[in-house]
Protein backbone atom coordinates (compact mmCIF):
# COMPACT_ATOMS: atom_id res chain seq x y z
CA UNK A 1 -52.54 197.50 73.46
CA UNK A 2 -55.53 195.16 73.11
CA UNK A 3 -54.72 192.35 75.66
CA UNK A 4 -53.45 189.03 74.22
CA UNK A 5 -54.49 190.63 70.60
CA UNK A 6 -51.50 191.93 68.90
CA UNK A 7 -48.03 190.46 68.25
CA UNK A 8 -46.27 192.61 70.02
CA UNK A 9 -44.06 195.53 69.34
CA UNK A 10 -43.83 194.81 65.47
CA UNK A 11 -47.41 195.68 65.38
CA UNK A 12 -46.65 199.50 65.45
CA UNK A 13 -46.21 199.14 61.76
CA UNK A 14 -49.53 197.79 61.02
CA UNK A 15 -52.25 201.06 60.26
CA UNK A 16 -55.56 200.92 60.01
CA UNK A 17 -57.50 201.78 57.56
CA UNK A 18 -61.37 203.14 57.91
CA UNK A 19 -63.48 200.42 56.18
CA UNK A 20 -66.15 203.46 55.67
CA UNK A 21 -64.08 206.13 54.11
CA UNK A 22 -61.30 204.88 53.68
CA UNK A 23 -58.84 207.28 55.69
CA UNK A 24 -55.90 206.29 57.86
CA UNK A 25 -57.08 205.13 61.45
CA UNK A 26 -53.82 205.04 63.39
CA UNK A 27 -52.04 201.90 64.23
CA UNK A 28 -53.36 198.22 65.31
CA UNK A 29 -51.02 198.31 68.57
CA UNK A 30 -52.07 201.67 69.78
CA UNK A 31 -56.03 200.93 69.56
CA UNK A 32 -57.46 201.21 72.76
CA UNK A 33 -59.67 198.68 74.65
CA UNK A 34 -62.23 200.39 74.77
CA UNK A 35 -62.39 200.96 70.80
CA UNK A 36 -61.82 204.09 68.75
CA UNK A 37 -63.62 206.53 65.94
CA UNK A 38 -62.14 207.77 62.79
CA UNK A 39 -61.51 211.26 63.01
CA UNK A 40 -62.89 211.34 59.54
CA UNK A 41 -66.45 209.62 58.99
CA UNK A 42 -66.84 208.45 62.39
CA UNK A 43 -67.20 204.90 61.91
CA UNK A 44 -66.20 203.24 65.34
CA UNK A 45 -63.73 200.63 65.73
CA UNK A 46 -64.55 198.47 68.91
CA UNK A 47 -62.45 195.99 70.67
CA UNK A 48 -63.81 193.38 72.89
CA UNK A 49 -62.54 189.79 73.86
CA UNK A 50 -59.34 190.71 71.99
CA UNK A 51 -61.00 190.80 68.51
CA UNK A 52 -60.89 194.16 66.70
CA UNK A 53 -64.29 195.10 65.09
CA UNK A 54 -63.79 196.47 61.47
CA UNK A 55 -67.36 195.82 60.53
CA UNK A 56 -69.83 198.39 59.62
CA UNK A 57 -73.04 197.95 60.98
CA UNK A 58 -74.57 197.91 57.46
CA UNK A 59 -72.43 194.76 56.61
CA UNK A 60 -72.62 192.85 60.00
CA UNK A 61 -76.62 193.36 59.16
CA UNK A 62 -76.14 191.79 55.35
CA UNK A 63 -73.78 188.67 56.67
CA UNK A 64 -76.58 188.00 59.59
CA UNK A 65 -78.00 185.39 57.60
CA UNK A 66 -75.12 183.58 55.98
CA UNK A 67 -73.30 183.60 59.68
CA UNK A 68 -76.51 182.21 60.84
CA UNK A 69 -76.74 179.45 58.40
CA UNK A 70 -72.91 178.91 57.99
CA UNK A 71 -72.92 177.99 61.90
CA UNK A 72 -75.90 175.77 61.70
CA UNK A 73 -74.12 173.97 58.82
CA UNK A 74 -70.66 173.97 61.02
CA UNK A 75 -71.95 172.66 64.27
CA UNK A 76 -73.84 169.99 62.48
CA UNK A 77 -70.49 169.14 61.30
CA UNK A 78 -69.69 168.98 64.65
CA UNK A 79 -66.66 171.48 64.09
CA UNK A 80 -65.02 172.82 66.78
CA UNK A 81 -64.44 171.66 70.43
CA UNK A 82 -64.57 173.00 74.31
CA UNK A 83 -61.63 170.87 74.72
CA UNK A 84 -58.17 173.46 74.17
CA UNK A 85 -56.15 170.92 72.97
CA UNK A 86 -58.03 169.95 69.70
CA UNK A 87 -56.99 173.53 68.57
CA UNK A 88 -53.40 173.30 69.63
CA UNK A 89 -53.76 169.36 67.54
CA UNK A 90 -54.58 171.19 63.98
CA UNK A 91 -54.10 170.94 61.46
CA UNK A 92 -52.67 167.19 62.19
CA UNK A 93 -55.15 165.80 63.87
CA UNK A 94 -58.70 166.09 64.54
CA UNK A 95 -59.36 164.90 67.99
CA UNK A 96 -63.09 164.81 67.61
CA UNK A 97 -62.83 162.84 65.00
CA UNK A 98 -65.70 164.09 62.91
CA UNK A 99 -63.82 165.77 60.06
CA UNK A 100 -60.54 163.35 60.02
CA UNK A 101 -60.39 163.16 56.70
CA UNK A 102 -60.63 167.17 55.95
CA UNK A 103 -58.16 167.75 58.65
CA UNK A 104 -56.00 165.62 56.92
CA UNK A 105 -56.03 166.97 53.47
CA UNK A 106 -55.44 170.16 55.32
CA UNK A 107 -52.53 168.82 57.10
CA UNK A 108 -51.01 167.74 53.58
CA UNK A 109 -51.56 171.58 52.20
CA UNK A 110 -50.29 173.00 55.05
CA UNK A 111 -46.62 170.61 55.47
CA UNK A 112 -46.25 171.14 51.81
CA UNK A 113 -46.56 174.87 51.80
CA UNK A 114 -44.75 174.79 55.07
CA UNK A 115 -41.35 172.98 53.63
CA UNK A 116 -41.93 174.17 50.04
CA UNK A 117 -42.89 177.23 49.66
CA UNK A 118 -42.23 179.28 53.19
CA UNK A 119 -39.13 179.27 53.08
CA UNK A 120 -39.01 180.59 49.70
CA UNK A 121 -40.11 183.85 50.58
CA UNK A 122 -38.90 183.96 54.24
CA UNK A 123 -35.95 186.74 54.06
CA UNK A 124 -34.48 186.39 57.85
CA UNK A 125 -36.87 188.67 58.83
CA UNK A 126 -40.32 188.16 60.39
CA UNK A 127 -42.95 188.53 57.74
CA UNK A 128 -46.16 190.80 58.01
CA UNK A 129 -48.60 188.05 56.70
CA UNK A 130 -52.79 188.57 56.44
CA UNK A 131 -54.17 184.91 57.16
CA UNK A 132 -57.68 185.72 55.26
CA UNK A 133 -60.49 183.55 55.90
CA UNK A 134 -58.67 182.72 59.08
CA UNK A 135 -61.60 180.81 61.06
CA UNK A 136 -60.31 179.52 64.44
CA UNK A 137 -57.09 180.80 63.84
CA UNK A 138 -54.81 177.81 63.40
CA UNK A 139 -52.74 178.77 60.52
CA UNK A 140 -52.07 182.25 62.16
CA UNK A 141 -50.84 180.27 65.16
CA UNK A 142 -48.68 177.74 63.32
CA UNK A 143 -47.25 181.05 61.52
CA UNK A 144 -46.16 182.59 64.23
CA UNK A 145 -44.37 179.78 65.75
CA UNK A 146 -41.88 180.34 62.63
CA UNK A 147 -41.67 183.66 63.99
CA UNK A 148 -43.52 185.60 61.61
CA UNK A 149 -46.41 188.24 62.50
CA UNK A 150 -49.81 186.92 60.81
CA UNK A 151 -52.94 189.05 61.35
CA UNK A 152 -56.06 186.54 61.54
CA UNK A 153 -59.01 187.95 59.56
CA UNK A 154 -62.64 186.49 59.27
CA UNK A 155 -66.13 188.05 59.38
CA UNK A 156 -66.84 185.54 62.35
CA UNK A 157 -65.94 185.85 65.60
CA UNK A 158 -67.86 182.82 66.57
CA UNK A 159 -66.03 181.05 69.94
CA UNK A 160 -65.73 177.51 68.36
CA UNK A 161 -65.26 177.83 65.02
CA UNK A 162 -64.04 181.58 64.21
CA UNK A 163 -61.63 183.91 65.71
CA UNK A 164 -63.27 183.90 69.57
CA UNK A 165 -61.62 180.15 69.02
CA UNK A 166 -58.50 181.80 69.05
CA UNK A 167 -58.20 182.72 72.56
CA UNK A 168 -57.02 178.93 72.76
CA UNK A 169 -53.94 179.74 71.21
CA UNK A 170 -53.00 183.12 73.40
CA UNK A 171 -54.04 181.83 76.25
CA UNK A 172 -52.07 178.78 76.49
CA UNK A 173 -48.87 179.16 74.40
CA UNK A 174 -46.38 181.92 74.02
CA UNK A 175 -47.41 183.20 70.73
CA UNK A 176 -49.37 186.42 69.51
CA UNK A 177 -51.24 187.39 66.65
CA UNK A 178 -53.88 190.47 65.70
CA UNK A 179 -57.18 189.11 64.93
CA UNK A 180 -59.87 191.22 63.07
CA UNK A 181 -63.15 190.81 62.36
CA UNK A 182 -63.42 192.05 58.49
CA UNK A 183 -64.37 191.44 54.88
CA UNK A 184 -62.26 190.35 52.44
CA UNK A 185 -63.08 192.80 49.75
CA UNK A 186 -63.12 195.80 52.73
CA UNK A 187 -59.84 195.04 54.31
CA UNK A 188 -59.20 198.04 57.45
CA UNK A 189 -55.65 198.31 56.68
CA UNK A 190 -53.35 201.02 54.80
CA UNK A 191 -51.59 200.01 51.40
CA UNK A 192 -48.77 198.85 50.97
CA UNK A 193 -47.62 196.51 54.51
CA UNK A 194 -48.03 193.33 53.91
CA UNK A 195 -45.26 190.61 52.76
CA UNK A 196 -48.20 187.67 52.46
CA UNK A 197 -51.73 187.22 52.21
CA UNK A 198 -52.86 183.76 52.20
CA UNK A 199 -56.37 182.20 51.92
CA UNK A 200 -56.77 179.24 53.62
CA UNK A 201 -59.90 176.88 52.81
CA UNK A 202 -61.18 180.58 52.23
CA UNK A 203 -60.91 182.23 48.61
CA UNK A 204 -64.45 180.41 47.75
CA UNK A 205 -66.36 182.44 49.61
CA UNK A 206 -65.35 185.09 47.92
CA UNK A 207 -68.48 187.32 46.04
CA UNK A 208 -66.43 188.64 43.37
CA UNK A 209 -62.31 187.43 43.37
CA UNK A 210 -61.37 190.63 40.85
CA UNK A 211 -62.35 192.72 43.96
CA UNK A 212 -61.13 190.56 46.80
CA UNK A 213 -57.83 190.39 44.48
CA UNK A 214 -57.32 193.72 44.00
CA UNK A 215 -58.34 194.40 48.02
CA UNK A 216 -55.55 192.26 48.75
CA UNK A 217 -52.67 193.43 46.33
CA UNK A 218 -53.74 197.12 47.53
CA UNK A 219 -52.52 195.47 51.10
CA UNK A 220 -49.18 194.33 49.90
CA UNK A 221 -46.06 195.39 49.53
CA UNK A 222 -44.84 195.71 45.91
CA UNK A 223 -42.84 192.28 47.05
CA UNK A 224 -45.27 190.64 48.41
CA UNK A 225 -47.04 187.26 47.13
CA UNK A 226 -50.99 186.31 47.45
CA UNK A 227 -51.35 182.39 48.15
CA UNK A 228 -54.59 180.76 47.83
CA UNK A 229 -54.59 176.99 49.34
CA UNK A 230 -57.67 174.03 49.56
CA UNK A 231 -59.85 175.78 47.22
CA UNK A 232 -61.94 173.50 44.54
CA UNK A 233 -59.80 174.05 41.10
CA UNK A 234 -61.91 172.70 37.85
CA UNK A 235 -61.11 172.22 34.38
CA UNK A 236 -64.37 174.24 32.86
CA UNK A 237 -66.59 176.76 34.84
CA UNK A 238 -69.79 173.80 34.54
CA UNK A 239 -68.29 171.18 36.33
CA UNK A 240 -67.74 173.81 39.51
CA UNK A 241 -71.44 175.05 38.81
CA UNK A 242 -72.47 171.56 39.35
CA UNK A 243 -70.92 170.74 42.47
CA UNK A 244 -72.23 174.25 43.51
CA UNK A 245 -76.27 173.36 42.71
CA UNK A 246 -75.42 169.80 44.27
CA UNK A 247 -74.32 170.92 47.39
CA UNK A 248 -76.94 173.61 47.99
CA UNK A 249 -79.37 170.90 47.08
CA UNK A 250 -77.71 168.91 49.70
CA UNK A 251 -77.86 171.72 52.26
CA UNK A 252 -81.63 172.47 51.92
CA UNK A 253 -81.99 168.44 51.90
CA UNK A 254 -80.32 168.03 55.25
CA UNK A 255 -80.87 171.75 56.81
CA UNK A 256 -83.97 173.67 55.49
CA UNK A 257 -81.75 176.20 53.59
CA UNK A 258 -79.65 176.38 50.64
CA UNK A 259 -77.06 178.64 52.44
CA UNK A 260 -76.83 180.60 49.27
CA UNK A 261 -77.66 184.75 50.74
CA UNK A 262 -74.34 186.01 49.99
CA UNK A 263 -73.76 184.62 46.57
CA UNK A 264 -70.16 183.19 47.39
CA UNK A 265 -68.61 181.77 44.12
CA UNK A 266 -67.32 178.80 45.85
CA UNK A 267 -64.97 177.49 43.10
CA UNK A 268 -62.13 178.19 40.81
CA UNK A 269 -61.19 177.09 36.91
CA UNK A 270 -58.96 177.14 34.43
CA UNK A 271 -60.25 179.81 32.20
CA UNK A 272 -61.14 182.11 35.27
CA UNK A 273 -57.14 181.74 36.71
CA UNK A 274 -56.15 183.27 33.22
CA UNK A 275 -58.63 185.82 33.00
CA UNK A 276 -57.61 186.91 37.08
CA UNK A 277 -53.55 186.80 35.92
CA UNK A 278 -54.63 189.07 32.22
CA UNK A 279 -57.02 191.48 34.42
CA UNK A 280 -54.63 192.34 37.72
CA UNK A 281 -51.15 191.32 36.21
CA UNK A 282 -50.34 188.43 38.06
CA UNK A 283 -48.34 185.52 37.72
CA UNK A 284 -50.06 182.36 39.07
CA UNK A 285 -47.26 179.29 40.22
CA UNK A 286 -49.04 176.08 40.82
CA UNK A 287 -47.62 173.54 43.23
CA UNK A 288 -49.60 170.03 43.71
CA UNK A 289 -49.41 168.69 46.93
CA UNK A 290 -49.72 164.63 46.80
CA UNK A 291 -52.69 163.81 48.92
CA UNK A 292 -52.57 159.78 48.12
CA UNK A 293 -53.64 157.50 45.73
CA UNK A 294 -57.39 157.63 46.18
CA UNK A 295 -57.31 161.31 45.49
CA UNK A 296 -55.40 160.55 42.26
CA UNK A 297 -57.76 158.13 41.43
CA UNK A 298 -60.87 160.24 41.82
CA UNK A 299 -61.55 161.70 37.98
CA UNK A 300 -61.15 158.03 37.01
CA UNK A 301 -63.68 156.82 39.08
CA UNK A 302 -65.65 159.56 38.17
CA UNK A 303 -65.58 158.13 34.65
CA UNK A 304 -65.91 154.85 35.42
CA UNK A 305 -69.31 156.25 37.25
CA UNK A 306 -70.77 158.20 34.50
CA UNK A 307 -70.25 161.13 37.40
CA UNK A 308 -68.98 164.65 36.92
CA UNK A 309 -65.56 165.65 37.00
CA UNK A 310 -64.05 166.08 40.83
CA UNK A 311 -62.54 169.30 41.70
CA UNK A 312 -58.59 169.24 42.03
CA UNK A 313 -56.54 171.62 44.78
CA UNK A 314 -53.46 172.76 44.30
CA UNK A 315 -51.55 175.66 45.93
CA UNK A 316 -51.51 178.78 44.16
CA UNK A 317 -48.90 181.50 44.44
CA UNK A 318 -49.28 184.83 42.64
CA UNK A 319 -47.10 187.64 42.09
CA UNK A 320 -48.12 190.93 40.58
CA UNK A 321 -46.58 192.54 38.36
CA UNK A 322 -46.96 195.94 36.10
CA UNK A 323 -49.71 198.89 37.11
């Protein structure tokens, strides 16, 4: 068992999945500390600080740069903390106090998926749930307080502000989750386990979302129910592609770099939600969380200012359907 890693018992069920060739790799519980090969391809799986590397060295080498610039960006944003409790405080509050305001349009997400839509697909059982895009790990630790058996994966394992920041959670409360260091479009697991995969803040950086997509519903059960949450929705495709050029401007403005080497799509919008549902058979819900009246107000003020349209979020629920 890796130590304060996997969610106990339940995690028996979980197999892995090579992220080379694709074979079975035996189960997440019964990976030793010290790492293991596939028997097929011999791709290794290591397992240090409780994080289980599903990375090949190929694509650890291509996301060098992006992880590089990504941090820069982060710790200028003064995410993160050395202080435990600002972990156990998310998504409520921000005890830094640097990113209030994003904490609390997370905190509004998260309380109305929580009371909303949870317990709509809760069944009295604990749920085998993929947190993708996981970062520090808080919504795999808020998951399993209900109980439920979330497996936290990023493709940073950074100590502040990916999964090493989840040690905070396993080493001072009760609860215990898997956390693997992976891609979203090369997930290490076997088809077919998985009641829930839900991107948090994290379905923008996806490269391509047909292949992330059909990644995930390969992962789920025929049941099971993809929700994406806090990712930028627009009304036409050149309104995202704005805010896109904007904010790369931005970055190279404040930071030297555009943070554009893995061409992450960073946006959603209409047309592309219907062409996502036609192409994988998926039924899209939309819920609209009320995040206050200056949010509402936003595309007016946008008008008023002769300024593009502002992105909206909502929280998306799919369920797939047919081949």
């Amino acid at each position: 068992m890796l130590a304060s890693a996997t969610p106990g018992p339940a995690a028996a069920s979980i197999v892995l999945r090579c992220p080379a060739c694709s074979e079975p790799a035996g189960s997440l519980a019964d990976l030793p500390p010290q790492g293991c090969g596939c028997a097929a391809c011999g791709f290794r799986f290591e397992a240090a600080d409780g994080i289980v590397r599903a990375l090949a060295p190929d694509r650890s080498r291509l996301y060098a740069r992006f992880l590089e610039e990504y941090g820069a960006i982060r710790s200028a944003e003064g995410r993160g903390s050395e202080d435990p409790e600002f972990y156990l405080a998310l998504p409520y509050r921000d005890l830094t106090g640097r990113n209030a305001g994003q904490w609390a349009m997370r905190a509004r997400s998260y309380r109305y998926f929580e009371r909303r839509i949870l317990p709509g697909v809760e069944t009295g059982q604990p749920l085998d749930i993929l947190d993708l895009g996981a970062g520090n790990g808080w919504m795999s630790y808020r998951l399993a307080l209900h109980g439920h058996r979330p497996v936290a994966i990023d493709i940073s394992a950074d100590p502040r502000d990916g999964l090493g920041a989840a040690r905070h959670y396993l080493e001072r409360t009760p609860v215990r989750f898997a956390r693997v260091l992976a891609e979203l479009e090369r997930l290490p697991f076997a088809g077919g386990q998985f009641d829930l995969a839900i991107f948090n803040s994290s379905f923008h950086y996806a490269t391509s979302y047909h292949r992330t997509l059909r990644e995930t519903r390969r992962c789920l059960k025929d049941s099971g129910r993809v929700v994406i949450m806090d990712t930028p929705i627009y009304r036409r495709f050149e309104h995202g592609e704005r805010m896109r050029e904007e904010r790369h401007r931005d970055f190279e403005a404040r930071y030297g770099f555009r943070s554009d080497s893995i061409p992450s799509i960073e946006f959603l919008h209409d047309a592309m939600l219907d062409e996502l549902a036609d192409y994988l058979f998926l039924s899209w819900r939309v819920y609209r969380p009320w995040y206050g009246l200056s949010w509402r107000l936003r595309p007016a003020r946008a008008r008023l200012f002769g300024r593009r349209p502002p992105s909206r979020f909502a929280i998306l629920v799919g369920s797939f359907r047919g081949p």
